[in-house]
N, C-alpha and C. Protein backbone atom coordinates (compact mmCIF):
# COMPACT_ATOMS: atom_id res chain seq x y z
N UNK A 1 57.22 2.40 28.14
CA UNK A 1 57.84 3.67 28.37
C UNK A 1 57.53 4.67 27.26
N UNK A 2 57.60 4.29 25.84
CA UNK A 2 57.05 5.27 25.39
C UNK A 2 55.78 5.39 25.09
N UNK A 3 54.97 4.84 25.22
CA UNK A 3 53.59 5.22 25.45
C UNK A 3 53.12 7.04 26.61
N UNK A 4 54.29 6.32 27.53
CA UNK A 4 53.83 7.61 28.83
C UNK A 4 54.67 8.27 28.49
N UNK A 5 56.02 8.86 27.71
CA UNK A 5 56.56 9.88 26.42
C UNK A 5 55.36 10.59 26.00
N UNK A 6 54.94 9.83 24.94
CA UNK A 6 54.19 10.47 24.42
C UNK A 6 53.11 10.99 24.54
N UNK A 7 52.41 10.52 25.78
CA UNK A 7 51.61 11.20 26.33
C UNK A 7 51.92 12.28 27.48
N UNK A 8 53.03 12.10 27.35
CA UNK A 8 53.39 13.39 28.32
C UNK A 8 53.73 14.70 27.02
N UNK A 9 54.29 14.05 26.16
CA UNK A 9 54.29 14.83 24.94
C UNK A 9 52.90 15.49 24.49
N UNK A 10 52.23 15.13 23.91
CA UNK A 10 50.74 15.73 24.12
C UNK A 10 50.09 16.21 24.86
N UNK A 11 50.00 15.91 26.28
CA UNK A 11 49.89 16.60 27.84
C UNK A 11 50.59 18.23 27.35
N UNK A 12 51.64 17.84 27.01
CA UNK A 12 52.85 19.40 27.13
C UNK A 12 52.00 20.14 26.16
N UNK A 13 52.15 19.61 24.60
CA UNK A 13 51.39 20.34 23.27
C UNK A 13 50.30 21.01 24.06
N UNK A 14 49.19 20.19 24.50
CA UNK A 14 47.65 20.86 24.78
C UNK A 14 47.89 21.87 25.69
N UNK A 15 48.65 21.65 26.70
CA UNK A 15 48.60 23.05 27.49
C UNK A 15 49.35 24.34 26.99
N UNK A 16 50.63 23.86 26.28
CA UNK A 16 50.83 25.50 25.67
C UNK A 16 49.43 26.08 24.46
N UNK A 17 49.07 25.06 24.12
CA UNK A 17 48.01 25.39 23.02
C UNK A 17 46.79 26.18 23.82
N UNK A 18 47.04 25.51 25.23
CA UNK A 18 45.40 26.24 25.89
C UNK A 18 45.95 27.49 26.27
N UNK A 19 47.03 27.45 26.39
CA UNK A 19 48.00 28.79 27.40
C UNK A 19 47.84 29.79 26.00
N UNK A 20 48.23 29.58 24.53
CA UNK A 20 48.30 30.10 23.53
C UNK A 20 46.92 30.71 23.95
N UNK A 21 45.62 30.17 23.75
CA UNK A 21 44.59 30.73 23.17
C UNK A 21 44.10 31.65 24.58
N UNK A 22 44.68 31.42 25.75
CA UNK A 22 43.97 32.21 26.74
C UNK A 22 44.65 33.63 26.61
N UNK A 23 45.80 33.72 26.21
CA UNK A 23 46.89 34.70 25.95
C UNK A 23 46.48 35.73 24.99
N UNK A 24 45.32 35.09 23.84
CA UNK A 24 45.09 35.95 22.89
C UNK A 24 43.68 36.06 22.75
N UNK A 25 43.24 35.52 23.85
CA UNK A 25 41.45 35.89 24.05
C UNK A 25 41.63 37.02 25.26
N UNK A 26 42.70 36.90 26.04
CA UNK A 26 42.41 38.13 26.55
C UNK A 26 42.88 39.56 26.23
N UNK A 27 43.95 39.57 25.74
CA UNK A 27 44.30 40.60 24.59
C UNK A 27 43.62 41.25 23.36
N UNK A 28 42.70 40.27 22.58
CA UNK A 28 41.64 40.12 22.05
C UNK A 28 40.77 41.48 23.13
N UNK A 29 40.49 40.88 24.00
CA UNK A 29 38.89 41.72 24.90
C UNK A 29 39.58 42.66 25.10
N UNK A 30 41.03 42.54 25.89
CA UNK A 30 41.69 44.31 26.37
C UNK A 30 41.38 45.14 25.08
N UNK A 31 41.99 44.67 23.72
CA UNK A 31 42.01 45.87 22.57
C UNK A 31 40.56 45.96 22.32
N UNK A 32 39.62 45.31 22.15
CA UNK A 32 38.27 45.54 22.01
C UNK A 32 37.58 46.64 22.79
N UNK A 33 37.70 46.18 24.03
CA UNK A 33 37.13 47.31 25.51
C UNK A 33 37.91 48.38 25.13
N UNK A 34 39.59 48.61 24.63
CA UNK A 34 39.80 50.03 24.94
C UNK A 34 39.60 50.77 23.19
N UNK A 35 39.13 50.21 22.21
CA UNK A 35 38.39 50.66 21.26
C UNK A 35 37.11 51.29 20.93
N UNK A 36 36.62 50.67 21.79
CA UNK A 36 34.80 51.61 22.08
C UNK A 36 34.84 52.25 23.66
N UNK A 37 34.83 54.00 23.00
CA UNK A 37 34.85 54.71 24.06
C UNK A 37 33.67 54.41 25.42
N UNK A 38 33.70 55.08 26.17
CA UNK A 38 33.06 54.92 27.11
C UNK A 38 31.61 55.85 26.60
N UNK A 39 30.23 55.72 27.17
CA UNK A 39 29.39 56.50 26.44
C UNK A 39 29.60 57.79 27.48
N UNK A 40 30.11 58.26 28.16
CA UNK A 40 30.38 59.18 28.43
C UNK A 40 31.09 60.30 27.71
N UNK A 41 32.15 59.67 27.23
CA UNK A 41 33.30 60.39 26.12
C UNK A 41 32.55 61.48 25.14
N UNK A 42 31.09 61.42 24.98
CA UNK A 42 30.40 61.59 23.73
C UNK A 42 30.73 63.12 24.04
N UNK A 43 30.78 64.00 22.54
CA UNK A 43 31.10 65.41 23.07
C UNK A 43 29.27 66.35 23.58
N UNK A 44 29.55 67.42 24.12
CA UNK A 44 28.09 67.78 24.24
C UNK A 44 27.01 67.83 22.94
N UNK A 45 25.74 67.53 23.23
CA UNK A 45 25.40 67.52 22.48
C UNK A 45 24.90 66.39 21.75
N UNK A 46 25.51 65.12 21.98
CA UNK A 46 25.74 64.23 21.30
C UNK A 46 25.04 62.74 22.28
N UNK A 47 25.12 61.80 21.44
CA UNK A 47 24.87 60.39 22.60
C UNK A 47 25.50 59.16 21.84
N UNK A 48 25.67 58.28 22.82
CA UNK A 48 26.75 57.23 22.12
C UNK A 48 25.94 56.35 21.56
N UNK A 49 26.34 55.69 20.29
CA UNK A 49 25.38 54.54 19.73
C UNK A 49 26.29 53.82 19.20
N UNK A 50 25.98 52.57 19.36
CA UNK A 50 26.65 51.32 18.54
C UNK A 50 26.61 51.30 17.37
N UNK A 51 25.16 51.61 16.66
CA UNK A 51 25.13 51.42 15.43
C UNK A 51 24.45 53.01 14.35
N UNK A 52 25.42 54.14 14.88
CA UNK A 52 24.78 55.19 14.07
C UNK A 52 25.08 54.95 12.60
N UNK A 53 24.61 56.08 11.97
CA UNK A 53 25.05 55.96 10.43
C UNK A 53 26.49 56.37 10.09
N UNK A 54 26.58 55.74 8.80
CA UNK A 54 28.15 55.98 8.66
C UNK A 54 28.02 57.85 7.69
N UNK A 55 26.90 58.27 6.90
CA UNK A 55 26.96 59.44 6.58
C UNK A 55 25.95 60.20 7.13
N UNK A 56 26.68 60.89 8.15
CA UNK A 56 25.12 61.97 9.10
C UNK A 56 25.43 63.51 8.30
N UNK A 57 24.32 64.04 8.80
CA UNK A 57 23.77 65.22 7.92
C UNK A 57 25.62 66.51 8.68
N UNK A 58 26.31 66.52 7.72
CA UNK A 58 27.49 67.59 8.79
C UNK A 58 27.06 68.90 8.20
N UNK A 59 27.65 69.96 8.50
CA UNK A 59 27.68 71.37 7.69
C UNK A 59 27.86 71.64 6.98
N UNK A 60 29.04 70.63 5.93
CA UNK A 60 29.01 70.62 4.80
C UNK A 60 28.15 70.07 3.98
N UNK A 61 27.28 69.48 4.70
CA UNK A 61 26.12 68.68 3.54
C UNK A 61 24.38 68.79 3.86
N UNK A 62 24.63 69.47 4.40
CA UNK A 62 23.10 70.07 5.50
C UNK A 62 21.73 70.28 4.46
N UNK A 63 22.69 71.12 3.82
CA UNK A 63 21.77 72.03 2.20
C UNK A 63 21.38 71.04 1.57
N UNK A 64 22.23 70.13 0.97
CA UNK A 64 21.74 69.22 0.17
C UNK A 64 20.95 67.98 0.68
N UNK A 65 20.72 68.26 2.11
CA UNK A 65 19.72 66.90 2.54
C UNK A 65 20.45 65.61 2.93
N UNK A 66 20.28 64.97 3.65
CA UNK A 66 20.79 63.70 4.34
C UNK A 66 21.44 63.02 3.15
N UNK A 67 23.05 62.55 3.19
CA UNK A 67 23.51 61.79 2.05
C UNK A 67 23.01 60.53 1.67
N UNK A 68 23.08 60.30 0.48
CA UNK A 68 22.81 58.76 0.20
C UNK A 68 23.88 58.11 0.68
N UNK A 69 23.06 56.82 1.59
CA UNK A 69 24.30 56.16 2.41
C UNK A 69 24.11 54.83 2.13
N UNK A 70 24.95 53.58 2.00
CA UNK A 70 24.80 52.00 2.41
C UNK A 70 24.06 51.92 3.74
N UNK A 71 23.97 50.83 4.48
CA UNK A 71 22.73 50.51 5.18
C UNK A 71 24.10 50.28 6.58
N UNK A 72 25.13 50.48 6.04
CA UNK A 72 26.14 49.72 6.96
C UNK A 72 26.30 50.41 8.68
N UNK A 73 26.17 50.63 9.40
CA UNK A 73 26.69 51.31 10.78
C UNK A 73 27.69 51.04 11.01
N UNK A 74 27.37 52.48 12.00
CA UNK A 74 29.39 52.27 12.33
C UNK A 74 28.94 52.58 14.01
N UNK A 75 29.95 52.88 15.18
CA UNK A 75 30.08 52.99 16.22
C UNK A 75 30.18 54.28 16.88
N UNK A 76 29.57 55.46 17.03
CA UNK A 76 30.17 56.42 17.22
C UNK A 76 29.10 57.42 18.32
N UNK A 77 28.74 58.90 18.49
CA UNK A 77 28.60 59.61 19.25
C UNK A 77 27.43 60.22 17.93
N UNK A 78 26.09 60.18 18.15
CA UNK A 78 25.46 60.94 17.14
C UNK A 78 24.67 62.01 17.96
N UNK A 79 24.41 62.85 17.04
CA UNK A 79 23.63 64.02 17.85
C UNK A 79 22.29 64.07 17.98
N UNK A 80 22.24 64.34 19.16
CA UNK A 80 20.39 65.14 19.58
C UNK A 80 19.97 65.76 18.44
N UNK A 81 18.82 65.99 18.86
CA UNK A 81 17.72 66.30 17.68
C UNK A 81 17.99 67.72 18.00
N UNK A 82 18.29 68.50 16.99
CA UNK A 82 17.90 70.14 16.24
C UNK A 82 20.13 70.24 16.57
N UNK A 83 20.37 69.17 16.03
CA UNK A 83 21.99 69.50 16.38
C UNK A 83 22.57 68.59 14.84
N UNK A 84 23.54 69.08 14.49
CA UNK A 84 24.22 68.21 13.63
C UNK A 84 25.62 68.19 13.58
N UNK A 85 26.59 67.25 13.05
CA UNK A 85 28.43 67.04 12.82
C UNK A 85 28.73 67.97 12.23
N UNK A 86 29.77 68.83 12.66
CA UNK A 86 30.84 69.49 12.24
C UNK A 86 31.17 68.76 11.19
N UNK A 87 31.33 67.62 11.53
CA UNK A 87 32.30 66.91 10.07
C UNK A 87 31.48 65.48 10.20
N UNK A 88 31.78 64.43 9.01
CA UNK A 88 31.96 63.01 9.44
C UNK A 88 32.78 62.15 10.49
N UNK A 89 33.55 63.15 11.30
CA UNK A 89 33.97 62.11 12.33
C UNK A 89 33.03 61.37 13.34
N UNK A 90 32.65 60.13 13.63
CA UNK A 90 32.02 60.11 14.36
C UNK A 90 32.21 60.12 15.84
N UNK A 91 33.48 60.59 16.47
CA UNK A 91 32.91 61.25 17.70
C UNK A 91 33.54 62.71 17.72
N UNK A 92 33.35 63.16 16.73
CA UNK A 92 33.37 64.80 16.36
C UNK A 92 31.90 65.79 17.17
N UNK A 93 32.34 66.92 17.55
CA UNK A 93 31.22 67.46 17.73
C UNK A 93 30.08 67.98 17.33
N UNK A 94 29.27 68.06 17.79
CA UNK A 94 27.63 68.34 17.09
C UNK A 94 27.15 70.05 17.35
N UNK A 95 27.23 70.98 16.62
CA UNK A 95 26.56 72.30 17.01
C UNK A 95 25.14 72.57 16.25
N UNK A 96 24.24 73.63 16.84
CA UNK A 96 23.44 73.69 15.92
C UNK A 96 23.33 74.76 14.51
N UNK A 97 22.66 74.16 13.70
CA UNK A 97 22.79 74.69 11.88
C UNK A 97 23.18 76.11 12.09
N UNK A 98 22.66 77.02 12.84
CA UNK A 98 23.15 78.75 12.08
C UNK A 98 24.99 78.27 12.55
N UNK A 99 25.38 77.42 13.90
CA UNK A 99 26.82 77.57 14.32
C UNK A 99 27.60 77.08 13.40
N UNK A 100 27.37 75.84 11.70
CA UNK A 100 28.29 75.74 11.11
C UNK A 100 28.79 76.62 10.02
N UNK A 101 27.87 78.00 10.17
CA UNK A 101 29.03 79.19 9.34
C UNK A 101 30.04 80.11 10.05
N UNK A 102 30.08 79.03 11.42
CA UNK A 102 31.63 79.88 12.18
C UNK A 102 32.96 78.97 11.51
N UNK A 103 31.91 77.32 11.43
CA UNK A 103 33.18 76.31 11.56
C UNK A 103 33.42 76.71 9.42
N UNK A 104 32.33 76.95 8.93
CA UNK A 104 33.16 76.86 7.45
C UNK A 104 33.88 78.10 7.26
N UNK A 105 33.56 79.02 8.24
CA UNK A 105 33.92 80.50 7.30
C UNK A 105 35.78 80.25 8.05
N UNK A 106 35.90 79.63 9.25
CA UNK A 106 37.28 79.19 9.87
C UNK A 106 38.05 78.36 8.63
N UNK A 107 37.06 77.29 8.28
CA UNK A 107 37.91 76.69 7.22
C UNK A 107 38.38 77.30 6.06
N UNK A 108 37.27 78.31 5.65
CA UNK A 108 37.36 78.99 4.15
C UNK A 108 39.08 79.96 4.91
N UNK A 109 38.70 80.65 5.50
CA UNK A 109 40.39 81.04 6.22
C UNK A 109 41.58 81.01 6.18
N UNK A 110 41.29 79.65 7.06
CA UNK A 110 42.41 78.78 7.13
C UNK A 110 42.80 78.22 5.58
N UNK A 111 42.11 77.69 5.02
CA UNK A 111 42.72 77.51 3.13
C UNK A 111 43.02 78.67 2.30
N UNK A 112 42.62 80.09 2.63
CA UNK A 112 42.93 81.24 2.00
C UNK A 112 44.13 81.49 2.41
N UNK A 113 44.86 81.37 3.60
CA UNK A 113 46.16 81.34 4.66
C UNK A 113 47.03 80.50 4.06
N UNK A 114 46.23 79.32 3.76
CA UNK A 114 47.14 78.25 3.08
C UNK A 114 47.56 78.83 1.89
N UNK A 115 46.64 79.62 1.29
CA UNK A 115 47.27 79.67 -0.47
C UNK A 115 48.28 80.69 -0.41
N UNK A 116 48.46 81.92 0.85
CA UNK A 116 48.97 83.00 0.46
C UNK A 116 50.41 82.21 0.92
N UNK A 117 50.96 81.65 2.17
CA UNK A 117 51.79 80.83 2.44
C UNK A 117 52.46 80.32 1.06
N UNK A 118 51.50 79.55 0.44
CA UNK A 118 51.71 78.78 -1.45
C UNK A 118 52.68 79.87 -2.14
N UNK A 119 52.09 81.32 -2.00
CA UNK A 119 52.53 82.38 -3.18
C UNK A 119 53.71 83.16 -2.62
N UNK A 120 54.21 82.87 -1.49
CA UNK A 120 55.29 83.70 -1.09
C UNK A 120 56.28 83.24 -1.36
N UNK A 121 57.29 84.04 -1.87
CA UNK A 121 58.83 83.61 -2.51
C UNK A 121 59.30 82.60 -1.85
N UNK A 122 59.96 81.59 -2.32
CA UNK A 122 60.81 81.10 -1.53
C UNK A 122 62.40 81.09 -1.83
N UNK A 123 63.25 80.94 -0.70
CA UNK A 123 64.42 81.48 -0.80
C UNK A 123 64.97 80.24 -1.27
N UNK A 124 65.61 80.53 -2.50
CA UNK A 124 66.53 79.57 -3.20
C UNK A 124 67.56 80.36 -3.45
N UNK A 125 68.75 79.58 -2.80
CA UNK A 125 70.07 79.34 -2.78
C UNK A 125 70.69 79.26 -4.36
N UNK A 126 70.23 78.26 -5.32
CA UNK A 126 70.72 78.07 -6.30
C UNK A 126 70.76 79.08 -7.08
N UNK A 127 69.19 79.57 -6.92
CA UNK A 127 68.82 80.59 -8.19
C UNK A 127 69.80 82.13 -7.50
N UNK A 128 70.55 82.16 -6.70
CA UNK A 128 71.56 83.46 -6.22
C UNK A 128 72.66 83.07 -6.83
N UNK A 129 72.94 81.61 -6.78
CA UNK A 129 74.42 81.65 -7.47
C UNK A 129 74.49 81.73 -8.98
N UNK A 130 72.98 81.14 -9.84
CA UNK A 130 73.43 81.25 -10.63
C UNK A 130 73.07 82.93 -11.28
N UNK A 131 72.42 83.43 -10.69
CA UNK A 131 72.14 85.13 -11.02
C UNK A 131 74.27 85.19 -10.71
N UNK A 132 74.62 85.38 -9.87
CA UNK A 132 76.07 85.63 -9.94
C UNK A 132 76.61 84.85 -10.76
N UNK A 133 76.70 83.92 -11.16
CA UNK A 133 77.47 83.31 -12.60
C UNK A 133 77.26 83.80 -13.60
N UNK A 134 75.76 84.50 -13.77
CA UNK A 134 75.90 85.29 -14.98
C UNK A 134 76.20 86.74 -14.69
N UNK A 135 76.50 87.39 -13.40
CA UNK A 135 77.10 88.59 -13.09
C UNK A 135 78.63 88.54 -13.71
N UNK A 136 79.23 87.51 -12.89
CA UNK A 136 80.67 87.43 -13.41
C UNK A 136 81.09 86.86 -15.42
N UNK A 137 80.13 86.06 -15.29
CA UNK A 137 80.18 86.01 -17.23
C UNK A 137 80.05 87.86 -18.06
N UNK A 138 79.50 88.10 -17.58
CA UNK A 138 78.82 89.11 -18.16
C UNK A 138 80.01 90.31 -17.85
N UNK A 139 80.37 90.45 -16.48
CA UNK A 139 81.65 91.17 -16.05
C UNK A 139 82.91 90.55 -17.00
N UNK A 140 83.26 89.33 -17.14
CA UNK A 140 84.48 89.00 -17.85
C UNK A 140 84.30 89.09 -19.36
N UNK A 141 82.93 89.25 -19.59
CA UNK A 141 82.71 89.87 -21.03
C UNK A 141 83.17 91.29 -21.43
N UNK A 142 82.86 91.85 -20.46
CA UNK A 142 83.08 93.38 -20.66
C UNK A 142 84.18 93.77 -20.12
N UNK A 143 85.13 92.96 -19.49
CA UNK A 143 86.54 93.29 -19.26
C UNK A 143 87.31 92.91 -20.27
N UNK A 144 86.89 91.91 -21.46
CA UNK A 144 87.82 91.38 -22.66
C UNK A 144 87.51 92.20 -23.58
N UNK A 145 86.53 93.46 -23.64
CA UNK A 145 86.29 94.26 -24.57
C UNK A 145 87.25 95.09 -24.48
């Protein structure tokens, strides 16, 4: 009798163990498949590759010539020829060279916007009460005179 226990015991183990691994091989492939876009997704301009470079020529780095990069690839949307990245994202869009002094002169902008935002007063509460604490010090000074 316990011989066929324990092999019913082990019978039980192996199948949740097979049930375990089918459970997380296919979950496994779902997150995989919905991680690499479809090559359609690619924005215009662009084509999907498994293994583009991880530093492509963007607008910010055009002037200075293709970056020095590791050998490593990455997965992403690279651009047709006479087109280059807006940025390093790789499935960012690709325009051509005269179009990235719309996208920097937007950025230069947008951070000049940012700084004036930086320099405008801000309303503090504290600094009113204590301007009136020294209104009334200053008043009970000149009422004890």
């Amino acid at each position: 009798m316990s011989g066929n226990t324990a092999n019913s015991n082990s019978l039980i183990t192996t199948l949740i163990c097979i049930s375990i691994y089918l459970i997380l091989f296919i979950s496994l492939n779902k997150s995989i498949a919905s991680a690499i876009p479809i090559v359609d997704e690619c924005p215009e301009h662009s084509t999907f590759n498994p293994c583009m470079t991880r530093c492509p020529v963007t607008c910010s780095n055009f002037h200075s010539g293709p970056p020095e990069c590791l050998s490593i690839c990455q997965v992403g949307c690279e651009c047709q020829p006479g087109f280059i990245k807006v940025t390093k994202n790789p499935w960012g869009p690709c325009v051509k060279q005269y179009e990235c002094q719309l996208y920097t002169l937007n950025s230069y902008n947008n951070k000049q916007q940012q700084q004036k935002r930086n320099r405008l007063p801000i309303h503090n509460p504290r600094r009113k009460i204590s301007q009136m604490n020294r209104l009334q010090q200053l008043n009970r000074t000149q009422a004890n005179m």
